[in-house]
Each structure stands twice: as structure tokens, then as C-alpha cells.
Protein backbone atom coordinates (compact mmCIF):
# COMPACT_ATOMS: atom_id res chain seq x y z
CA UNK A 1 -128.37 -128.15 40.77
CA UNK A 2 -125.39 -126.08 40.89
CA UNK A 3 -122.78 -126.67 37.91
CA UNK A 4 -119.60 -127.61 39.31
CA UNK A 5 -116.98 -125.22 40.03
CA UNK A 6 -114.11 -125.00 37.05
CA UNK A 7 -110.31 -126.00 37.99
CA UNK A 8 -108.11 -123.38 38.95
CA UNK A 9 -106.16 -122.88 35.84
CA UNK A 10 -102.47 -123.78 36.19
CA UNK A 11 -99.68 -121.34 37.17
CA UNK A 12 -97.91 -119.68 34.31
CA UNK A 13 -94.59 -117.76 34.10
CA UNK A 14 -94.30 -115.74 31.17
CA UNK A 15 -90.77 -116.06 28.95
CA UNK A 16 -89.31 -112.80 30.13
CA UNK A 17 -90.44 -113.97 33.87
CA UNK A 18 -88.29 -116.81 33.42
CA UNK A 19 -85.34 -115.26 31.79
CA UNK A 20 -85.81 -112.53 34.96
CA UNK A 21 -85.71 -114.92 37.56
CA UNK A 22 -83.38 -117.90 35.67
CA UNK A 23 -81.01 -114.65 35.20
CA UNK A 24 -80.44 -113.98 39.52
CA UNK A 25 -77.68 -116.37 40.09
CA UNK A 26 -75.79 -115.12 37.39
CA UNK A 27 -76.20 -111.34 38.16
CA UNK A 28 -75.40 -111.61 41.51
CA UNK A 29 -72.53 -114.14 41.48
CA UNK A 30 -70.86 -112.46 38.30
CA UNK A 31 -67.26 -113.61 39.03
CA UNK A 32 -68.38 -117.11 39.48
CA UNK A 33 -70.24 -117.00 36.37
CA UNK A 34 -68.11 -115.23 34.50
CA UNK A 35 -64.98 -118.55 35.43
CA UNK A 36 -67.77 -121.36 34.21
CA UNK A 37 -68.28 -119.46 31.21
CA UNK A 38 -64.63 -119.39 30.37
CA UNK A 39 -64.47 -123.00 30.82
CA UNK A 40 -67.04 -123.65 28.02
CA UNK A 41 -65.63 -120.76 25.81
CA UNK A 42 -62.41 -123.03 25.84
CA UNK A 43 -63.80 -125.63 24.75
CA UNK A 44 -65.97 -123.91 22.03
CA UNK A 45 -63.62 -121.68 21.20
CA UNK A 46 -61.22 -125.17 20.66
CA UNK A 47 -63.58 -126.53 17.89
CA UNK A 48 -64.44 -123.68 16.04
CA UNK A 49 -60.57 -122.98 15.77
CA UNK A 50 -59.86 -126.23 14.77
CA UNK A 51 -62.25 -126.46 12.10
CA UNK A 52 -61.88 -123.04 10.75
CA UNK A 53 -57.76 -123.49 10.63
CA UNK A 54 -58.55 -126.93 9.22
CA UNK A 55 -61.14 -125.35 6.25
CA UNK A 56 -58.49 -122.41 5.60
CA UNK A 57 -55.76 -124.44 5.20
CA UNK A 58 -57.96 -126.86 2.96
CA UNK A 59 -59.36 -124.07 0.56
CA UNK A 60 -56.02 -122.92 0.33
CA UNK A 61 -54.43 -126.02 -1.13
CA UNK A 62 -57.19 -127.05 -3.71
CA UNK A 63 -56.75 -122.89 -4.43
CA UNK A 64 -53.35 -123.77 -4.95
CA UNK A 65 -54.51 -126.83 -6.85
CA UNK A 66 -56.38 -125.12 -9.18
CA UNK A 67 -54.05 -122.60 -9.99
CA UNK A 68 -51.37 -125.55 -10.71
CA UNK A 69 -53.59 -127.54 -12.45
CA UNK A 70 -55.13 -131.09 -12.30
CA UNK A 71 -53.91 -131.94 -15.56
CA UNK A 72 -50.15 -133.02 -14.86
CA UNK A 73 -48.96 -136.35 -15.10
CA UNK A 74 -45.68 -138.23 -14.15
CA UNK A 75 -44.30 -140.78 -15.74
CA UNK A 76 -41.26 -142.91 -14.44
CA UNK A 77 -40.05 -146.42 -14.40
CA UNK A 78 -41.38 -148.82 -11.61
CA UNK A 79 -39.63 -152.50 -11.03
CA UNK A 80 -38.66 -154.83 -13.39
CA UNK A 81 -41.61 -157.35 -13.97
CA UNK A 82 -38.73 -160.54 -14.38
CA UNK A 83 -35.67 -159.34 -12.34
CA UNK A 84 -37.82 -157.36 -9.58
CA UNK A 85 -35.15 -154.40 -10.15
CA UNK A 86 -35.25 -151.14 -10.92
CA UNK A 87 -36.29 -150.57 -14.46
CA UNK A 88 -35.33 -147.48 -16.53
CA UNK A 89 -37.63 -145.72 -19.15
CA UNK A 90 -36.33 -146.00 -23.35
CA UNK A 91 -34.12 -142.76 -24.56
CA UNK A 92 -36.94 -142.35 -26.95
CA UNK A 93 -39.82 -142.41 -24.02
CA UNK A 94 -39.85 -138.51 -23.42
CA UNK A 95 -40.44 -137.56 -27.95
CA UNK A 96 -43.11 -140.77 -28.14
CA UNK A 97 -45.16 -139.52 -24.87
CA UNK A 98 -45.09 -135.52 -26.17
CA UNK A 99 -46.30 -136.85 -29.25
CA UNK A 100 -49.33 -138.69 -27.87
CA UNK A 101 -52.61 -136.76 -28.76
CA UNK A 102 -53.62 -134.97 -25.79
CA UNK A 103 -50.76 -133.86 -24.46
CA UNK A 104 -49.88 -130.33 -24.62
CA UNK A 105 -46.43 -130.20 -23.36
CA UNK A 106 -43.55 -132.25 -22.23
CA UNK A 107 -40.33 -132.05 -20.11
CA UNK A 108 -37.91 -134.59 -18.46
CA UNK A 109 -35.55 -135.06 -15.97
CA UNK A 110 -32.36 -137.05 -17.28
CA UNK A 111 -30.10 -139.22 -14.99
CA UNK A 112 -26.70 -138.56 -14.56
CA UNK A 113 -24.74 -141.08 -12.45
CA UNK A 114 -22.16 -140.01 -10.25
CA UNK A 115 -22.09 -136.55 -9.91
CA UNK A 116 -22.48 -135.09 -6.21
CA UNK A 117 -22.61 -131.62 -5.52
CA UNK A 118 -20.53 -129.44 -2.98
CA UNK A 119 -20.21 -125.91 -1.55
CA UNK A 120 -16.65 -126.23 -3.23
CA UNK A 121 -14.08 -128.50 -3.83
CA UNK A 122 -12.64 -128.22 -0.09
CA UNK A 123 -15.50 -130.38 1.05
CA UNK A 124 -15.34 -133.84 0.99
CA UNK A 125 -17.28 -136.39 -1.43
CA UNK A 126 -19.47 -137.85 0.96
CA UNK A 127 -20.99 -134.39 2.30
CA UNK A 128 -23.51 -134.19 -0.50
CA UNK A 129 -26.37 -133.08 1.69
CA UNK A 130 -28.74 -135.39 -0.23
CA UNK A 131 -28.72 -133.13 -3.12
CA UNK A 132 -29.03 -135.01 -6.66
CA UNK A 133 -28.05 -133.91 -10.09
CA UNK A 134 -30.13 -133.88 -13.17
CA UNK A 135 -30.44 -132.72 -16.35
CA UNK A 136 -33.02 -131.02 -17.33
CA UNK A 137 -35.22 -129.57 -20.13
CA UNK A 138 -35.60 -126.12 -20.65
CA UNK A 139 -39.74 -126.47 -20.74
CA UNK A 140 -39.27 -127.97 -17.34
CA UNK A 141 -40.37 -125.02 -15.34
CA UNK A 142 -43.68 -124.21 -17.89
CA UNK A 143 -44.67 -128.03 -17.38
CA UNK A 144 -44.94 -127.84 -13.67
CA UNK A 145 -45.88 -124.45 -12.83
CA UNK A 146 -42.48 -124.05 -11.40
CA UNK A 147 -41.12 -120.16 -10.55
CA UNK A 148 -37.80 -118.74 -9.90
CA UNK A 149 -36.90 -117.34 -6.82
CA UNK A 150 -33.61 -115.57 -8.08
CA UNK A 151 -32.30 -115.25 -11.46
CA UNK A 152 -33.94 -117.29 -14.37
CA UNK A 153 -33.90 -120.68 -15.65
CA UNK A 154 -31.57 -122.59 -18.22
CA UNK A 155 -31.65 -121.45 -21.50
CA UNK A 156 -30.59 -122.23 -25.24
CA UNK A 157 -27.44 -120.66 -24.81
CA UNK A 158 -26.72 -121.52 -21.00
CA UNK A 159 -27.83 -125.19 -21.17
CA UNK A 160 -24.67 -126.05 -22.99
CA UNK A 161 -22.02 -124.65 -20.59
CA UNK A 162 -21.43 -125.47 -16.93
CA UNK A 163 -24.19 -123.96 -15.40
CA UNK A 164 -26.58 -125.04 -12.67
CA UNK A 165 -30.30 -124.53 -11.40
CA UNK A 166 -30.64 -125.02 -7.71
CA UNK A 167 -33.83 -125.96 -6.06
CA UNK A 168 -34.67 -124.68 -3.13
CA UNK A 169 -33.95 -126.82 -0.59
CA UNK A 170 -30.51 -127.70 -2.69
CA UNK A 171 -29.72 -124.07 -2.68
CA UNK A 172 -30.23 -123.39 1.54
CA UNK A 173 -28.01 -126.78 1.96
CA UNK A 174 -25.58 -125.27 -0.07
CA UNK A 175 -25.61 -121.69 1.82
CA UNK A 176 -27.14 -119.60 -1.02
CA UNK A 177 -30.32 -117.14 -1.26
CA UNK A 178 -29.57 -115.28 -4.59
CA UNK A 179 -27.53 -115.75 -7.46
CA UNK A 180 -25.77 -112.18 -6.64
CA UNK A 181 -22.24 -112.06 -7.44
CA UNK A 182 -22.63 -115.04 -9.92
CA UNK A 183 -22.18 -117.58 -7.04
CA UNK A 184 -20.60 -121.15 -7.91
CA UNK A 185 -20.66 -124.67 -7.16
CA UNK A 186 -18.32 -127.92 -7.29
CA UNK A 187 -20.26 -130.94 -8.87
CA UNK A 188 -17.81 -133.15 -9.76
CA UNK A 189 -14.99 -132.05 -10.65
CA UNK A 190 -15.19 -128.61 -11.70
CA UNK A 191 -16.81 -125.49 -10.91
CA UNK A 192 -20.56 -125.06 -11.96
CA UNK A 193 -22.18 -121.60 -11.86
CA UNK A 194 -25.43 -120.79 -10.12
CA UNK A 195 -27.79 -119.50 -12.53
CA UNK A 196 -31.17 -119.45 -10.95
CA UNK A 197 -32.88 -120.96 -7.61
CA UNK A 198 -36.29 -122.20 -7.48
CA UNK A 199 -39.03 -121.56 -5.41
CA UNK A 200 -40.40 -124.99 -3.89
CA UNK A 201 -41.76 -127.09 -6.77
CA UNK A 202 -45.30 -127.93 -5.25
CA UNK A 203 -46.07 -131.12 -7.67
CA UNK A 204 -43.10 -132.44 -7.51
CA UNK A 205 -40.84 -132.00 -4.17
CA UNK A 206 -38.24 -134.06 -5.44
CA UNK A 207 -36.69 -130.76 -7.38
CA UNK A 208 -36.41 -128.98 -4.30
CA UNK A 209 -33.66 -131.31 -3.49
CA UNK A 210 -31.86 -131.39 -6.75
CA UNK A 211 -29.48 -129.92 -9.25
CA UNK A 212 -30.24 -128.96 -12.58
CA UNK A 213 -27.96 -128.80 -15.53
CA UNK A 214 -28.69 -128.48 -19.04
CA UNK A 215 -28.93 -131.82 -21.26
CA UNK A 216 -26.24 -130.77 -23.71
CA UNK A 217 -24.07 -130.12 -20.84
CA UNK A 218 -25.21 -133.96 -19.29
CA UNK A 219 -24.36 -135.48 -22.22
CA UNK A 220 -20.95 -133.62 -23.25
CA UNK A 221 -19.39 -133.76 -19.68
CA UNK A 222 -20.84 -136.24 -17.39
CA UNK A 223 -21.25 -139.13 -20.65
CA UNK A 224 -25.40 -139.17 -19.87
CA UNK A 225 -27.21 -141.38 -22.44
CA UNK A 226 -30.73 -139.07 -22.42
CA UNK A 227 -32.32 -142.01 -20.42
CA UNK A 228 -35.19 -140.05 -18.53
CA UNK A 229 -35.59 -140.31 -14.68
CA UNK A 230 -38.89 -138.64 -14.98
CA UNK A 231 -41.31 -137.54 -17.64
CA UNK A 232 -43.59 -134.37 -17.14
CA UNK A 233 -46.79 -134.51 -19.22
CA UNK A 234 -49.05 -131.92 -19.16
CA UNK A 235 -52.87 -132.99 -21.19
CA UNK A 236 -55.96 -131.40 -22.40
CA UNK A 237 -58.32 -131.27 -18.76
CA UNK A 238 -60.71 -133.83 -20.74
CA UNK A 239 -58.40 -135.88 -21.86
CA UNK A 240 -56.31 -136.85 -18.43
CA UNK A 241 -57.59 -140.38 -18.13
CA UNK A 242 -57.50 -141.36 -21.75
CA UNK A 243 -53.40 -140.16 -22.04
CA UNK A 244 -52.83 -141.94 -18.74
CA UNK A 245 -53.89 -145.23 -19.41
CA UNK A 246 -52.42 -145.18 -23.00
CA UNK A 247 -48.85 -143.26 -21.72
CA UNK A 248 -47.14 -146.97 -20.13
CA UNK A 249 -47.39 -148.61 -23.77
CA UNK A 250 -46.22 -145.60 -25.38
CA UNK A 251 -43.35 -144.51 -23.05
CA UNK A 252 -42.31 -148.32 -22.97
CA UNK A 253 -43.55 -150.56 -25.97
CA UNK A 254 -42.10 -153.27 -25.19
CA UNK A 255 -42.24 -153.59 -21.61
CA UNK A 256 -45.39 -150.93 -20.33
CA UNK A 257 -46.05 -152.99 -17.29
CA UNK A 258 -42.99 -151.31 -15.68
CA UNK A 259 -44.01 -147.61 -16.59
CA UNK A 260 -45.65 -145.75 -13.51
CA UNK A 261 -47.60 -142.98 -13.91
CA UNK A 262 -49.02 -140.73 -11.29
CA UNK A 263 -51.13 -137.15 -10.67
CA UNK A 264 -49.55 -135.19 -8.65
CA UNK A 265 -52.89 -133.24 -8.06
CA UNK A 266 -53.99 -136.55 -6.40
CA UNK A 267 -51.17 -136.28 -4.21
CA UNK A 268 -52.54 -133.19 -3.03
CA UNK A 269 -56.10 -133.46 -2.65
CA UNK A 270 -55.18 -136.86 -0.67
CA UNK A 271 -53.16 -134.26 1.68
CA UNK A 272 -56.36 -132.50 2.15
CA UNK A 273 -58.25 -135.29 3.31
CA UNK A 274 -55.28 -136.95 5.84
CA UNK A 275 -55.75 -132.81 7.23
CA UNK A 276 -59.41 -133.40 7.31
CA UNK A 277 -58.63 -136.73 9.58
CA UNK A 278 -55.96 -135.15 11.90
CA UNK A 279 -59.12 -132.34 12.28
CA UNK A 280 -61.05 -134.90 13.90
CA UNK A 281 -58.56 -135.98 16.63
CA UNK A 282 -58.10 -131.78 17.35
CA UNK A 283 -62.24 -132.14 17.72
CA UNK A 284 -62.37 -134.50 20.14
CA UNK A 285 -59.84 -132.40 22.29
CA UNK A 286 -62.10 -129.54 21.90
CA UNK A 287 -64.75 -131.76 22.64
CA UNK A 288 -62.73 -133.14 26.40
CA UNK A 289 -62.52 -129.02 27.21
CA UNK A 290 -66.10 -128.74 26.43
CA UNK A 291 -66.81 -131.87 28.72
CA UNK A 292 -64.99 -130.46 31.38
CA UNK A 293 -66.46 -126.81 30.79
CA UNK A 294 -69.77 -128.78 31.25
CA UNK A 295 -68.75 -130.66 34.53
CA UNK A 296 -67.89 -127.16 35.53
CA UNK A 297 -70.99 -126.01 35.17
CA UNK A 298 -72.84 -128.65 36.93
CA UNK A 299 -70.42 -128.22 40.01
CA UNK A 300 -71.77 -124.08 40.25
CA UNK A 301 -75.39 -125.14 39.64
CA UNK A 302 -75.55 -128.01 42.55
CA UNK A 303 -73.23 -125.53 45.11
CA UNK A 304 -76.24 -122.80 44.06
CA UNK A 305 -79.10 -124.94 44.24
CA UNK A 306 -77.71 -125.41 47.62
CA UNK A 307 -76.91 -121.84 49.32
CA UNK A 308 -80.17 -120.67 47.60
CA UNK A 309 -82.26 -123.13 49.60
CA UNK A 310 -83.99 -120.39 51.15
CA UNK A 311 -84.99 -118.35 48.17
CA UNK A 312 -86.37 -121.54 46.83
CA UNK A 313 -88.20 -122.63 50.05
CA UNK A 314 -89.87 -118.69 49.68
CA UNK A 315 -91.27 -119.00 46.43
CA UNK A 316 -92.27 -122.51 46.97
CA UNK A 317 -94.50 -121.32 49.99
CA UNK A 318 -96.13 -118.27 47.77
CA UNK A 319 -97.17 -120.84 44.62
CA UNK A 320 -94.48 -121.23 42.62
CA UNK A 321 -94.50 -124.71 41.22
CA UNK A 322 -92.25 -127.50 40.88
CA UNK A 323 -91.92 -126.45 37.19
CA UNK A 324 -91.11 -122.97 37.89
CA UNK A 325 -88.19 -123.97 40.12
CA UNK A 326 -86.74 -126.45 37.70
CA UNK A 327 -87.50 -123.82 34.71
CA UNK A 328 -85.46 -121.26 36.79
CA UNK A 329 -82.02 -122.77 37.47
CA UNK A 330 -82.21 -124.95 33.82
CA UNK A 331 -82.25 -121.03 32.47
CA UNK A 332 -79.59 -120.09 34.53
CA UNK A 333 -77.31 -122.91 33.22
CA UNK A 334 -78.34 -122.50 29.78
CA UNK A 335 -77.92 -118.73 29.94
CA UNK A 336 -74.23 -119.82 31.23
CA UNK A 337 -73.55 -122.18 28.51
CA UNK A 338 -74.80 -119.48 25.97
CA UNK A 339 -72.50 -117.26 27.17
CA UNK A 340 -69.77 -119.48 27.01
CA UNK A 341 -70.63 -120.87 23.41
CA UNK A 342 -71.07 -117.55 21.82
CA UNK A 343 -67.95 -115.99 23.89
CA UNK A 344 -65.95 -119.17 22.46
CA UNK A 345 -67.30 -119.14 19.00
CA UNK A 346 -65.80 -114.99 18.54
CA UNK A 347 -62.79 -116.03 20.07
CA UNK A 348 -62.34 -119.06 17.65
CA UNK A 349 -63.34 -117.05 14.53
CA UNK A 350 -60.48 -114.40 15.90
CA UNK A 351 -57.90 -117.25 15.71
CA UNK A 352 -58.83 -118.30 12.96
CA UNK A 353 -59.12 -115.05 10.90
CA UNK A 354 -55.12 -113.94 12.76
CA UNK A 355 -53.55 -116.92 11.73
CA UNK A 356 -55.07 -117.50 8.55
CA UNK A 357 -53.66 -113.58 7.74
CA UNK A 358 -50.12 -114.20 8.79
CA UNK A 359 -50.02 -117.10 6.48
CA UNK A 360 -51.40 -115.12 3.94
CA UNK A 361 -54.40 -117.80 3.16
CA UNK A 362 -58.04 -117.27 2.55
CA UNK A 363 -60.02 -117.03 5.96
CA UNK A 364 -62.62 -119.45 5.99
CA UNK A 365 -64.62 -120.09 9.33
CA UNK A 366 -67.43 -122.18 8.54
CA UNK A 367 -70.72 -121.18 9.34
CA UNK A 368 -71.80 -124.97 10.83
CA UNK A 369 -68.66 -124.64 13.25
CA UNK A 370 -70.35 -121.55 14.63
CA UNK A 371 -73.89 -122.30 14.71
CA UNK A 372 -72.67 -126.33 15.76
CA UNK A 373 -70.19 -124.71 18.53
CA UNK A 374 -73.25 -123.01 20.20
CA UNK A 375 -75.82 -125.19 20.11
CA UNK A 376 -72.95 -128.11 21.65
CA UNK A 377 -72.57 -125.45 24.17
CA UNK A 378 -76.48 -125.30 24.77
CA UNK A 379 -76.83 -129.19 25.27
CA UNK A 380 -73.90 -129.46 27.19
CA UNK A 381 -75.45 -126.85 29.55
CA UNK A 382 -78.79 -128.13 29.72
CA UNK A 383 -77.20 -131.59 30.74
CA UNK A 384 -75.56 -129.71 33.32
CA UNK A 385 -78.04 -128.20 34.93
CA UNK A 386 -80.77 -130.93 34.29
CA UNK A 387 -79.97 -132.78 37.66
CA UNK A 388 -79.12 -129.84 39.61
CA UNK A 389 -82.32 -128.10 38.67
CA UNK A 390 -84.76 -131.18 39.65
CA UNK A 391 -82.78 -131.62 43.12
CA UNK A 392 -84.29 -128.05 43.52
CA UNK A 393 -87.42 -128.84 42.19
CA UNK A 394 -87.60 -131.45 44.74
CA UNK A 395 -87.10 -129.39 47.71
CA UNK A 396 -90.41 -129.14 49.88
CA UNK A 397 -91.08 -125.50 51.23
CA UNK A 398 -90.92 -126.45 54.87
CA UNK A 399 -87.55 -128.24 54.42
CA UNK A 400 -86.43 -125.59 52.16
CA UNK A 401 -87.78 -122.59 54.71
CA UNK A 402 -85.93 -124.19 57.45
CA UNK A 403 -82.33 -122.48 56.70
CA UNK A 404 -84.41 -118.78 56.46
């Protein structure tokens, strides 16, 4: 009895078969190819550009952070806990707080009422352009990391005569770049001269819109009483938490439920985050492009599953399979999407690197938003050309031969 005759063993296309043949359409429509890909590269190119800006500008704040220091506090009055008012920090607040173990400096902003500040005396009262007038202690620009952008700060000897520190947004309001010339300024009712302009005060905004005069000066001419407005702490890094919860009953003895005290750095790192959150709504616009990159895609692989009928029908009717035919055009679309993805993941990484040099910030392109980028490109292809390729597959050889 004669042993039965072994199955034919299936057919086989080797990889580089089916990178030849999935590789056709795409050689031999190159223009058409080429517009698909661009579609995806927009798309990828979106996301990767979005994230890297986002990370760049991200590592360069908590840079900046670091360099300024997480060890600031601030420490001003709240509301009244009886009257629900405004409340005002003790004379003596600003000495008790610098005295407080931990804390390795001090300096204070001191109110002075009434004062408004004008290009001259020409202009009237109520054009103050939002500029407010302080005085100010001579550590103030050591405490918050604070540098000059012309001339130099208040000193012993200048703190005591009619002289002013602008910041910066106080200074362009008022028309002024540089303290050349010895440039001057009406706050009041006399003359004030320009000493110094800051550069913009990154813990604390506020001084970018102010005026700074020297206590002595506050006192003597404008009748200031030394209350603070604000109180600048800087602490030992490990002892932050203890100063802050002990700095309301120190400041304010009597009434410490009406001290606030903040962290500027905080402030920051909460900026970081709300930039991480607006990075997700610039996502899912990357993520529409890529959608419609995708549809794109599709549309070329159903109009060539269709004018390639014939060359189907052929290699149906000399053995290839229904596999080989749906392996074939699922290549082609995810050697399209490839294309795409890694086209859009250089040109994102491009954006990223140009704009992060013009503003001068650490280029950071993440390597997840590259690696992610492609391999959304690669799904989003083989989704595309899933159907497509199986309407092929489907074709019968005599239907298929019938357009030869």
C-alpha cells in the first residue's frame, strides 16, 4: 500500500520579494506618491514640532528656574480677617522676618501713596501708564536675582537723593532705553533722575511695572511710614518649608492669618505645566493632519487597487495567493506612510532646532516624539491600506483578467 502523497507546501514570498513587488506602485507613480507622503509628513512633522517646541521651551524655564533659585519667598498682606479689607504688614515685619533662622537675606518694597510718575511735568496726572512707585532696599536686586539693563542700582549715597530705578516695562512706557545723558523723570512734583533700568524681574513681574526710589528718599519727601508692600526672603534650600509656615506669625504677631506668603518658583513650574496642557490641544491638530494624511492615503491605494486590476488578475492566474496580493499593496501603503513619518519627523526636528536657536534656548527634540511620530505614521498607513488591500485580495483572476 502506497503511502499517501505529502501536501504541496504553501506558497512563500521572501521579505525582499515583497518589498520588490509592494515597492511598484510607488516607483512608477512617483508624483502621486511623493503628494500622499507630504500629507502624512504634515501631520508628523506637526507633532514632533509641537512637542519638541513645547520640551525646549519647558527645559528652558526650569533652566531658568534653577539658575534663579527655588528658595525665594514673598511675603505680603492678604485681607483683613474682621473688616474683609485690605490689610497692611507691621513697620517692623521686614527686621523680624530677616531675622528668622533660615533666612539668608531680605529686601522690601515700601508703599508710598500718591506719587504717579510722568515723562515730565507737561503731562497730565492721570497719564501714569500704570507705573507705581516704591521704595526700595538696596539688597533688592541680590534677593531676586534681578540685573540691570543700563546703569546700576540705588546705592548708599544715591538712595537718599531724588533718584529713580525704572523697571523695564516702566522705563519703555516712559520712552527710555539707557540712562545716557542722565535722563529724568517727574514723579510728583519734582524732577527724579534715572539711575538704572532693569531687565524684566522674572519672580516677580510686578517690578517691571514700577518705580524705585530709595527708602530715605520715601520717607524724607513723600512722608512714607516704612510699612512694607512686599517682603523678599531668600532661605537655606532645606529649610523653605519650615521658614514659610513660621514667616505669617513672625511678619504679623498679632494678626498672621492675614500674612500671605508665596514661591515664586511655584509660579513658574505651574507655567510649565499650563504649556504642557496647551501642548496637548497643538497634538490633536497634528493628530487631524495626520488623519487626513491617512484618508489620503487610502483614497491612492483604492484608485490603484483599481487601475492595477490587470496586474493583479496576472499574478493571480500564475499562483500568487490571496496573501501575496494583500501583502503587496499593505507594503505599498506602509512604505508610503514610512516615508511620510520619517520625512515629517526631520522636518519637525528642523523646526524645532531653528526656532529654538533664534530664541537662544536649549534644543530639545525628544526622542519618543520621533520614534512615536513614525510608528503613528506606520498604523495610520496600515489602516489605510488594510481595506484597500483585501478588496484586491478579493479579486478572482477571471474577473480581474477581464480588463487585460
Amino acid at each position: 500500500m502506497s503511502a499517501a502523497a505529502a501536501p504541496p507546501a504553501p506558497s512563500q514570498l521572501l521579505s525582499r520579494d515583497v518589498l520588490a513587488v509592494g515597492s511598484i506602485g510607488l516607483r512608477t507613480r512617483k508624483l502621486r506618491a511623493a503628494l500622499s507622503a507630504i500629507g502624512v509628513a504634515i501631520g508628523i512633522a506637526s507633532m514632533v514640532a509641537v512637542l519638541g517646541l513645547s520640551a525646549s521651551s519647558q527645559a528652558a524655564l526650569l533652566e531658568q528656574i534653577d539658575a534663579l533659585g527655588t528658595n525665594l519667598l514673598t511675603v505680603q498682606a492678604g485681607q483683613s480677617f474682621l473688616g474683609g479689607g485690605d490689610s497692611s504688614l507691621p513697620v517692623s515685619g521686614r527686621d523680624r522676618t530677616a531675622a528668622m533662622t533660615g533666612v539668608q537675606g531680605a529686601a522690601s518694597l515700601y508703599t508710598v501713596e500718591g506719587a504717579t510718575v510722568r515723562r515730565s511735568s507737561y503731562v497730565s496726572e492721570s497719564q501714569t501708564s500704570g507705573i507705581t512707585v516704591y521704595g526700595a532696599d538696596r539688597s533688592l536686586p541680590g534677593t531676586l536675582s534681578a540685573t540691570m539693563a543700563s546703569g546700576s542700582f540705588l546705592t548708599e549715597a544715591t538712595e537718599r537723593y531724588p533718584t529713580v530705578v525704572l523697571g523695564s516695562v516702566a522705563a519703555t512706557r516712559l520712552g527710555l532705553s539707557d540712562v545716557s545723558g542722565a535722563p529724568q523723570v517727574w514723579i510728583g512734583d519734582r524732577y527724579y533722575t534715572v539711575v538704572g533700568i532693569l531687565a524684566p524681574v522674572t519672580l516677580d513681574s510686578g517690578i517691571d511695572r514700577a518705580a524705585l526710589i530709595g527708602p530715605p528718599e520715601a520717607t524724607a519727601h513723600w512722608e512714607a511710614d516704612g510699612t512694607p508692600a512686599k517682603i523678599y526672603l531668600r532661605t537655606d534650600e532645606d529649610r523653605v518649608g519650615d521658614v514659610r509656615s513660621l514667616v505669617g506669625a513672625t511678619a504679623n504677631p498679632e494678626n498672621p492669618e492675614e500674612v500671605e506668603v508665596s514661591r515664586p518658583s511655584d509660579a513658574l513650574e505651574a507655567k510649565a505645566a499650563a504649556e504642557g496642557a496647551f501642548t496637548s490641544l497643538l497634538l490633536g491638530l497634528g493628530a487631524v493632519a495626520l488623519l487626513v494624511g491617512g484618508v489620503g492615503i487610502a483614497n491612492v491605494m483604492v484608485i490603484s487597487v483599481i487601475e492595477r486590476r490587470s496586474e493583479i488578475g496576472l499574478r493571480r492566474a500564475l499562483g500568487a495567493t490571496r496573501r501575496h496580493i494583500t501583502s503587496q499593496f499593505l507594503t505599498e501603503s506602509l512604505l508610503l506612510s514610512a516615508m511620510g513619518g520619517a520625512a515629517g519627523a526631520l522636518l519637525g526636528a528642523a523646526v524645532t532646532v531653528v526656532y529654538s536657536m533664534s530664541q537662544d534656548q536649549q534644543t530639545v527634540v525628544p526622542a519618543e516624539a520621533v520614534v512615536g511620530g513614525i510608528a503613528a505614521a506606520l498604523v495610520i498607513g496600515a489602516i489605510a491600506g488594510l481595506y484597500p488591500s483585501m478588496r484586491a485580495a478579493r479579486l478572482s483572476p477571471t474577473e480581474a483578467l477581464r480588463t487585460v
